[in-house]
N, C-alpha and C. Protein backbone atom coordinates (compact mmCIF):
# COMPACT_ATOMS: atom_id res chain seq x y z
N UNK A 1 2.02 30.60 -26.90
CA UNK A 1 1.82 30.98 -25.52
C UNK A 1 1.51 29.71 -24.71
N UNK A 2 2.31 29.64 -23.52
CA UNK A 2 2.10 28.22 -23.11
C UNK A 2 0.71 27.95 -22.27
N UNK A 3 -0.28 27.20 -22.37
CA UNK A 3 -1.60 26.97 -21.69
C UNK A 3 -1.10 26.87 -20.04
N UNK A 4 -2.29 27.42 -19.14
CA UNK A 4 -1.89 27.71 -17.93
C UNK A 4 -2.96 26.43 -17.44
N UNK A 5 -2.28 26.00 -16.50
CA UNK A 5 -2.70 24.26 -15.91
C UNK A 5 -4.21 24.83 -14.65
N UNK A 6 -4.95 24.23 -14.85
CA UNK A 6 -6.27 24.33 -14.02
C UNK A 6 -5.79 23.66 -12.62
N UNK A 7 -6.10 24.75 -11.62
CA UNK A 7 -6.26 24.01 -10.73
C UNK A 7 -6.77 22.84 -10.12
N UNK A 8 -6.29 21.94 -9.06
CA UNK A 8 -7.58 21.12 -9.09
C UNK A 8 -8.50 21.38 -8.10
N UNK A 9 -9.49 20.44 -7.96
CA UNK A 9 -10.59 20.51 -7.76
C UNK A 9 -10.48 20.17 -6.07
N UNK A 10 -10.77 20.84 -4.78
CA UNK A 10 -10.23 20.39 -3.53
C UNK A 10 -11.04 19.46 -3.65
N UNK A 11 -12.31 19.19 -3.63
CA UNK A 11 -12.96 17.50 -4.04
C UNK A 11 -12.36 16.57 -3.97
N UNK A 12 -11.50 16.79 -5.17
CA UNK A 12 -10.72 15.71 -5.52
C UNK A 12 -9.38 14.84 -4.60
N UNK A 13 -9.44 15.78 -3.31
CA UNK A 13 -8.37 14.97 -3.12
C UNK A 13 -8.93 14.46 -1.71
N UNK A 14 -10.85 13.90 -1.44
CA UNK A 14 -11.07 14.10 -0.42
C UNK A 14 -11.63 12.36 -0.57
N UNK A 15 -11.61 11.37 0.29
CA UNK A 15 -11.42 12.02 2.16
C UNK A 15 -9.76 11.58 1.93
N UNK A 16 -9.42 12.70 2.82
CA UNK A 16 -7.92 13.02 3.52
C UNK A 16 -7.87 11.97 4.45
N UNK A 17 -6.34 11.27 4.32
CA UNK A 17 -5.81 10.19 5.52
C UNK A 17 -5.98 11.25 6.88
N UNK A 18 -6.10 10.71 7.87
CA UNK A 18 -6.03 11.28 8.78
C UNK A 18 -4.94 11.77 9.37
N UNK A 19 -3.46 11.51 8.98
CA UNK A 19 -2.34 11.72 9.61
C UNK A 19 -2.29 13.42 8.90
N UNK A 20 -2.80 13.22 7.23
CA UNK A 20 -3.16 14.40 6.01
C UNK A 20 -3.79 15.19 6.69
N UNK A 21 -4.97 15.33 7.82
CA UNK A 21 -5.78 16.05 7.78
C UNK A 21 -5.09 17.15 9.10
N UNK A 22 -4.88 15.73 9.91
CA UNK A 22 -4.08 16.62 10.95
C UNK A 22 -2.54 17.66 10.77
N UNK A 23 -2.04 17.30 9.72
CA UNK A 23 -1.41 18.01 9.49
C UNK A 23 -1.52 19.89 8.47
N UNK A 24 -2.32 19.85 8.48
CA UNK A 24 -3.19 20.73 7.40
C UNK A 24 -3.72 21.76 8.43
N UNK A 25 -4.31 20.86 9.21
CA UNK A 25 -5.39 21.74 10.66
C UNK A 25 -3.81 22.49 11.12
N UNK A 26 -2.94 21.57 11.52
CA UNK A 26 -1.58 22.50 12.16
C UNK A 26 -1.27 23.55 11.58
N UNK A 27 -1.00 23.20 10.36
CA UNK A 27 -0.53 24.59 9.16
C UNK A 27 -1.51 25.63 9.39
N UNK A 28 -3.02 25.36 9.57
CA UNK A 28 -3.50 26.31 9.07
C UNK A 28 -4.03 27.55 9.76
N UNK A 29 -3.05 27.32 11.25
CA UNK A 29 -3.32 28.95 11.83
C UNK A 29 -1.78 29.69 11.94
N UNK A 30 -0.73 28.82 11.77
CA UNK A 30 0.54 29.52 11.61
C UNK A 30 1.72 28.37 10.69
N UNK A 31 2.72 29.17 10.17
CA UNK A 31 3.97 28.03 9.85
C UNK A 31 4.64 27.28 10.67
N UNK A 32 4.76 26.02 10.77
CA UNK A 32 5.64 25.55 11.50
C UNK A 32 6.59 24.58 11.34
N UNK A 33 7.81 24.40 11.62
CA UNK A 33 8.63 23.10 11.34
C UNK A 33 8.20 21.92 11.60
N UNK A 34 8.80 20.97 10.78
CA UNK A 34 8.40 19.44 11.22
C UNK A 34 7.84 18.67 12.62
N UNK A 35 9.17 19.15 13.67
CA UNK A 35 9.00 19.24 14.86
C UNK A 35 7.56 19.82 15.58
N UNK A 36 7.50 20.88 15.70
CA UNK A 36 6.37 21.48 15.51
C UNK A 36 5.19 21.09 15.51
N UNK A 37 5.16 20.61 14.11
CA UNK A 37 3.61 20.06 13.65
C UNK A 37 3.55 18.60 14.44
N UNK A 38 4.74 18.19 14.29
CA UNK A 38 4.37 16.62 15.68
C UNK A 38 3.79 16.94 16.31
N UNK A 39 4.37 17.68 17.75
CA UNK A 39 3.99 18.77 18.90
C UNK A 39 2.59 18.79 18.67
N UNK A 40 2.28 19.77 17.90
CA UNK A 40 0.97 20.50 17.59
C UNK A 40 -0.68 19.36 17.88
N UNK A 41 -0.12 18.67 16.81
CA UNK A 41 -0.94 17.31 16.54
C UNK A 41 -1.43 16.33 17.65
N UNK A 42 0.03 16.29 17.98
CA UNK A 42 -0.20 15.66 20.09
C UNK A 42 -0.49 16.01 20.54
N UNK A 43 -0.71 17.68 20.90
CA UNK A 43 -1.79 18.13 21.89
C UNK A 43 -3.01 18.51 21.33
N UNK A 44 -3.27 19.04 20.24
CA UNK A 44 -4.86 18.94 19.72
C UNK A 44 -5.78 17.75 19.57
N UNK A 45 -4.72 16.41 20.10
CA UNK A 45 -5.95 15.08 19.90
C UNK A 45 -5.36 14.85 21.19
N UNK A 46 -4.82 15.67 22.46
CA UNK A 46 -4.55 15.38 23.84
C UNK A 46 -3.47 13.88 23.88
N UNK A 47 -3.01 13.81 22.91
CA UNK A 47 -1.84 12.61 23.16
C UNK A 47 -2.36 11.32 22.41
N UNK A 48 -3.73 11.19 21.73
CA UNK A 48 -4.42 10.17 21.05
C UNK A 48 -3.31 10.00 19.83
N UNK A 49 -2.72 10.95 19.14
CA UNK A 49 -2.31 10.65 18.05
C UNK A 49 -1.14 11.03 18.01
N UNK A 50 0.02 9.99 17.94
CA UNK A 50 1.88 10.67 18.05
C UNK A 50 1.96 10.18 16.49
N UNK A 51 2.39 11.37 15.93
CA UNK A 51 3.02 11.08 14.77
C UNK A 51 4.49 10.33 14.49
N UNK A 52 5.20 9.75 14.14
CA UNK A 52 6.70 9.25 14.03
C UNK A 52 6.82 10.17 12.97
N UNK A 53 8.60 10.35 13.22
CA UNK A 53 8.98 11.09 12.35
C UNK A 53 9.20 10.95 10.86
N UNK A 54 8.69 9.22 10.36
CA UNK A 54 9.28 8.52 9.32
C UNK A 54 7.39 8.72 8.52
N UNK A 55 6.52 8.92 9.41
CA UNK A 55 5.13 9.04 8.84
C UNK A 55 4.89 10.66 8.54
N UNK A 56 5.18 11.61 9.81
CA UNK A 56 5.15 12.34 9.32
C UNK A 56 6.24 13.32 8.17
N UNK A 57 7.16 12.89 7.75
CA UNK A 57 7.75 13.51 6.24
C UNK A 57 7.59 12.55 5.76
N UNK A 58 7.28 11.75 5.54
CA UNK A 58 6.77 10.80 4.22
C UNK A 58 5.24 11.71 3.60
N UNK A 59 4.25 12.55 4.89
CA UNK A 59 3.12 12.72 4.42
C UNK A 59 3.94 14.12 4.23
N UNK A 60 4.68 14.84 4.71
CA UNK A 60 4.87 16.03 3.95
C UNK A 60 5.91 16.11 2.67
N UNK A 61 6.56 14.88 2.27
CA UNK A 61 6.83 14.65 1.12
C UNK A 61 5.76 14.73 0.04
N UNK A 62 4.38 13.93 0.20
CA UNK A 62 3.39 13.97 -0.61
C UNK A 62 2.69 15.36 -0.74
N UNK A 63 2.53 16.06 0.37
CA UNK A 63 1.53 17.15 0.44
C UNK A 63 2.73 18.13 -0.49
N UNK A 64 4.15 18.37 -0.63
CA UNK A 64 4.58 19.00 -1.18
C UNK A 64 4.54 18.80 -2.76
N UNK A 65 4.45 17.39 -2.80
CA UNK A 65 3.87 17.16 -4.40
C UNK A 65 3.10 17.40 -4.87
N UNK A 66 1.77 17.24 -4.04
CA UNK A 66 0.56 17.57 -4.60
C UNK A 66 0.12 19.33 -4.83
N UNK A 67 1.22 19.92 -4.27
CA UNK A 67 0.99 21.15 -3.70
C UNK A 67 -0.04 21.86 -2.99
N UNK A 68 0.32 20.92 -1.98
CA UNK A 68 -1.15 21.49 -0.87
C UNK A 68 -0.01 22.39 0.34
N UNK A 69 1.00 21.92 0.51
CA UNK A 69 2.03 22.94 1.16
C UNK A 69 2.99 23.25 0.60
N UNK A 70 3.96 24.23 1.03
CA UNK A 70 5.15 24.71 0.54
C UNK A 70 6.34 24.78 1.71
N UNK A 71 7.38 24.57 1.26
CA UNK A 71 8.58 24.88 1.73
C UNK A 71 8.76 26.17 2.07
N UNK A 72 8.86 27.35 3.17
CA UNK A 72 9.30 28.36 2.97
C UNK A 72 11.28 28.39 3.05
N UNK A 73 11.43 29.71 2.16
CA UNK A 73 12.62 29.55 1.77
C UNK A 73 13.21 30.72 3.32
N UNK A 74 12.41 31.65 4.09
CA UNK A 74 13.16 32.38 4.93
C UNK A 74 12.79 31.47 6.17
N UNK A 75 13.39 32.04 6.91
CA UNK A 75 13.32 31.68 8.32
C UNK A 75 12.54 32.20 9.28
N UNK A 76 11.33 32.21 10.37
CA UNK A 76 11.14 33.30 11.11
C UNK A 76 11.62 34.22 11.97
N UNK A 77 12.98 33.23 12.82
CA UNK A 77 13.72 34.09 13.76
C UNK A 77 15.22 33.40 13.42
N UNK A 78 15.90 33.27 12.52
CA UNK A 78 17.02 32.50 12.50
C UNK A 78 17.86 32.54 13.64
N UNK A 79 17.95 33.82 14.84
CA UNK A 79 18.98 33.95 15.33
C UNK A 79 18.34 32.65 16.54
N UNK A 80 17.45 32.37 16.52
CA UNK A 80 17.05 32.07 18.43
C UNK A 80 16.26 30.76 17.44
N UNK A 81 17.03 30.09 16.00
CA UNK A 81 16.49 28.99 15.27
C UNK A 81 17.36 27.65 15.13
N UNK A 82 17.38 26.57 15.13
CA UNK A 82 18.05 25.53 14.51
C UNK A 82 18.38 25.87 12.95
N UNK A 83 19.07 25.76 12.47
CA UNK A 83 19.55 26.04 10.98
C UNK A 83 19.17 24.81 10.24
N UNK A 84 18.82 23.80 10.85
CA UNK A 84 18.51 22.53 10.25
C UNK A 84 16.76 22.61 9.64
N UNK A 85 16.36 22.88 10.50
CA UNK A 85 14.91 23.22 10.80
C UNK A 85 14.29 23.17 9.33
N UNK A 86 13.03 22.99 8.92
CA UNK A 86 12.71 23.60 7.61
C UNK A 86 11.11 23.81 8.13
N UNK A 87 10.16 24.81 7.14
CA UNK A 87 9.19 25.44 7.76
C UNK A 87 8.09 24.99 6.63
N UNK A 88 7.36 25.13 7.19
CA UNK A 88 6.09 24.89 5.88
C UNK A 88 5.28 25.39 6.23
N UNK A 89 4.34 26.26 4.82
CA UNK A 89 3.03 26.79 5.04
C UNK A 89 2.32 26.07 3.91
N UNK A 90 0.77 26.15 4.62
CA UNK A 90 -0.33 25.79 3.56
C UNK A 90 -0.35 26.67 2.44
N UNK A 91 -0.61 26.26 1.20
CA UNK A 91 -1.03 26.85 -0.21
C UNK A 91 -2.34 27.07 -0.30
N UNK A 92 -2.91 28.01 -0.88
CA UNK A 92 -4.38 28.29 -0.90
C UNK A 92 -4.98 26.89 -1.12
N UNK A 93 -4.25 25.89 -1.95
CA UNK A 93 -4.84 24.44 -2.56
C UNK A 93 -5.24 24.01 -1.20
N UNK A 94 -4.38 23.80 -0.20
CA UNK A 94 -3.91 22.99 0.78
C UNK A 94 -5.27 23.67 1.91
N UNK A 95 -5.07 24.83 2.47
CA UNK A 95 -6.48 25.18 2.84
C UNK A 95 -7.48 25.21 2.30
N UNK A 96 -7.98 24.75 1.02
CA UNK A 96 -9.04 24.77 0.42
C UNK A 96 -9.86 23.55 0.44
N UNK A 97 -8.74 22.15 0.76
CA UNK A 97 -8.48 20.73 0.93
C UNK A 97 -9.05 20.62 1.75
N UNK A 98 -8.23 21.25 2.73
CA UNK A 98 -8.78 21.45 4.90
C UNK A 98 -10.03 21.64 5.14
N UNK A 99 -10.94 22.57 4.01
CA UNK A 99 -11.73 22.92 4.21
C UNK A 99 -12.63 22.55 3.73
N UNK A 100 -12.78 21.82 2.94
CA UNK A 100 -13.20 20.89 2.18
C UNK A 100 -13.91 19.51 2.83
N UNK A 101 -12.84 19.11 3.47
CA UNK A 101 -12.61 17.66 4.52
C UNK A 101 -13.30 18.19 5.44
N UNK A 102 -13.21 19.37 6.00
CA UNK A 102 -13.65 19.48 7.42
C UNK A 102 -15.29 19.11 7.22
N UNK A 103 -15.80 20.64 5.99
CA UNK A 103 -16.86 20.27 5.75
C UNK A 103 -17.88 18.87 5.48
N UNK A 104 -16.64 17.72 4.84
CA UNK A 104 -17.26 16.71 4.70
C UNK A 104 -17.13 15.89 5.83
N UNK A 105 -16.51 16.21 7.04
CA UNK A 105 -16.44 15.28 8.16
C UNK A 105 -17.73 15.77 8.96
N UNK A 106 -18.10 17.55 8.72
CA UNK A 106 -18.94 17.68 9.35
C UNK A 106 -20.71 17.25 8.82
N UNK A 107 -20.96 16.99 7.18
CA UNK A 107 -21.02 16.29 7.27
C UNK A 107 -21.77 14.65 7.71
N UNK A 108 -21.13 14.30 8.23
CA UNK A 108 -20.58 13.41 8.21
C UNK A 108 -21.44 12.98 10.17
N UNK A 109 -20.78 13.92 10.66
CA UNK A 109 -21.72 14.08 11.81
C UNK A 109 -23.11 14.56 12.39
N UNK A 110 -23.34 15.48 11.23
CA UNK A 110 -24.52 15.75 11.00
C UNK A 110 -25.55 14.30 10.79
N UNK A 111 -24.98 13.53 9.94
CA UNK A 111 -25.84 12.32 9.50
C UNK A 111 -25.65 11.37 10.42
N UNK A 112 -24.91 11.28 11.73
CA UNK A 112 -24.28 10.40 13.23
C UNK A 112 -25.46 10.97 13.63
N UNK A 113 -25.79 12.31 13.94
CA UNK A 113 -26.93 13.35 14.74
C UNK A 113 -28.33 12.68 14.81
N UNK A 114 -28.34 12.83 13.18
CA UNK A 114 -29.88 12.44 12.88
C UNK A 114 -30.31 11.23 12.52
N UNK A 115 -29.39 9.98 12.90
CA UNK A 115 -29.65 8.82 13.33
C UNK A 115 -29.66 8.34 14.64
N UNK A 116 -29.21 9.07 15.17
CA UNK A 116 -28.92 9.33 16.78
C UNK A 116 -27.91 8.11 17.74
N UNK A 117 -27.02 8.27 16.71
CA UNK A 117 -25.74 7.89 17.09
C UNK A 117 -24.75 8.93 17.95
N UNK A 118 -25.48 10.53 17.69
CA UNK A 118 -24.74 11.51 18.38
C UNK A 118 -25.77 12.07 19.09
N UNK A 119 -25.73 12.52 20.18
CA UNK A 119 -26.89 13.86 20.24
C UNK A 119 -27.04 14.74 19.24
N UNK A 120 -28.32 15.35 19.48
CA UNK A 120 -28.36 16.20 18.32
C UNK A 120 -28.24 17.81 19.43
N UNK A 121 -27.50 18.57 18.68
CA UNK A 121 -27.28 19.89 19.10
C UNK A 121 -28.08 20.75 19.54
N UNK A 122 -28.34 21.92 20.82
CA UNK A 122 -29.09 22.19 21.06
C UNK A 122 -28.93 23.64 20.68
């Protein structure tokens, strides 16, 4: 019977590059194409952060290795779609990662707070 492989550990794959992290946060309230997740990324950091298209599939080359996302194989609306297009959703791994990082960025600010490098929250 062949032994079934342990997941890993979201720990383990932390701290996330930042181009990694932002792409993860995109995935992780709907699927979206490559395109897309550029888009997405540019307006959730208000234009601070443009992805290129040669950085971002190079990082979704990796995230598909590591299996933190997946390829979906259907389409959502093919008729009103580019046929070129390809879609990706997060893997439970891949939100577990996200969530993981977030926690350790937060963190992260928590300890900015109470040196008082940040305000502290009221």
């Amino acid at each position: 019977m062949p032994r079934r492989e342990a997941a890993p550990d979201a720990e383990s794959f932390l701290p996330l590059h930042r181009d990694t992290f932002h792409i993860l946060v995109s995935l992780a309230d709907r699927d979206r194409h490559g395109y897309a997740v550029m888009q997405d990324v540019l307006e959730r950091t208000n234009g601070k952060l443009r992805l290129s298209p040669s950085s971002l599939y190079a990082s979704i080359r990796r995230l598909l290795e590591q299996r933190l996302i997946e390829e979906l194989a259907e389409r959502p609306d093919p008729a009103h779609d580019d046929e070129r297009r390809r879609y990706y959703r997060l893997t439970r791994l891949g939100r577990d990662v996200a969530k993981a990082e977030a926690r350790r960025l937060e963190r992260l600010l928590g300890d900015a707070r109470a040196t008082g490098l940040l305000p502290r929250r009221t």
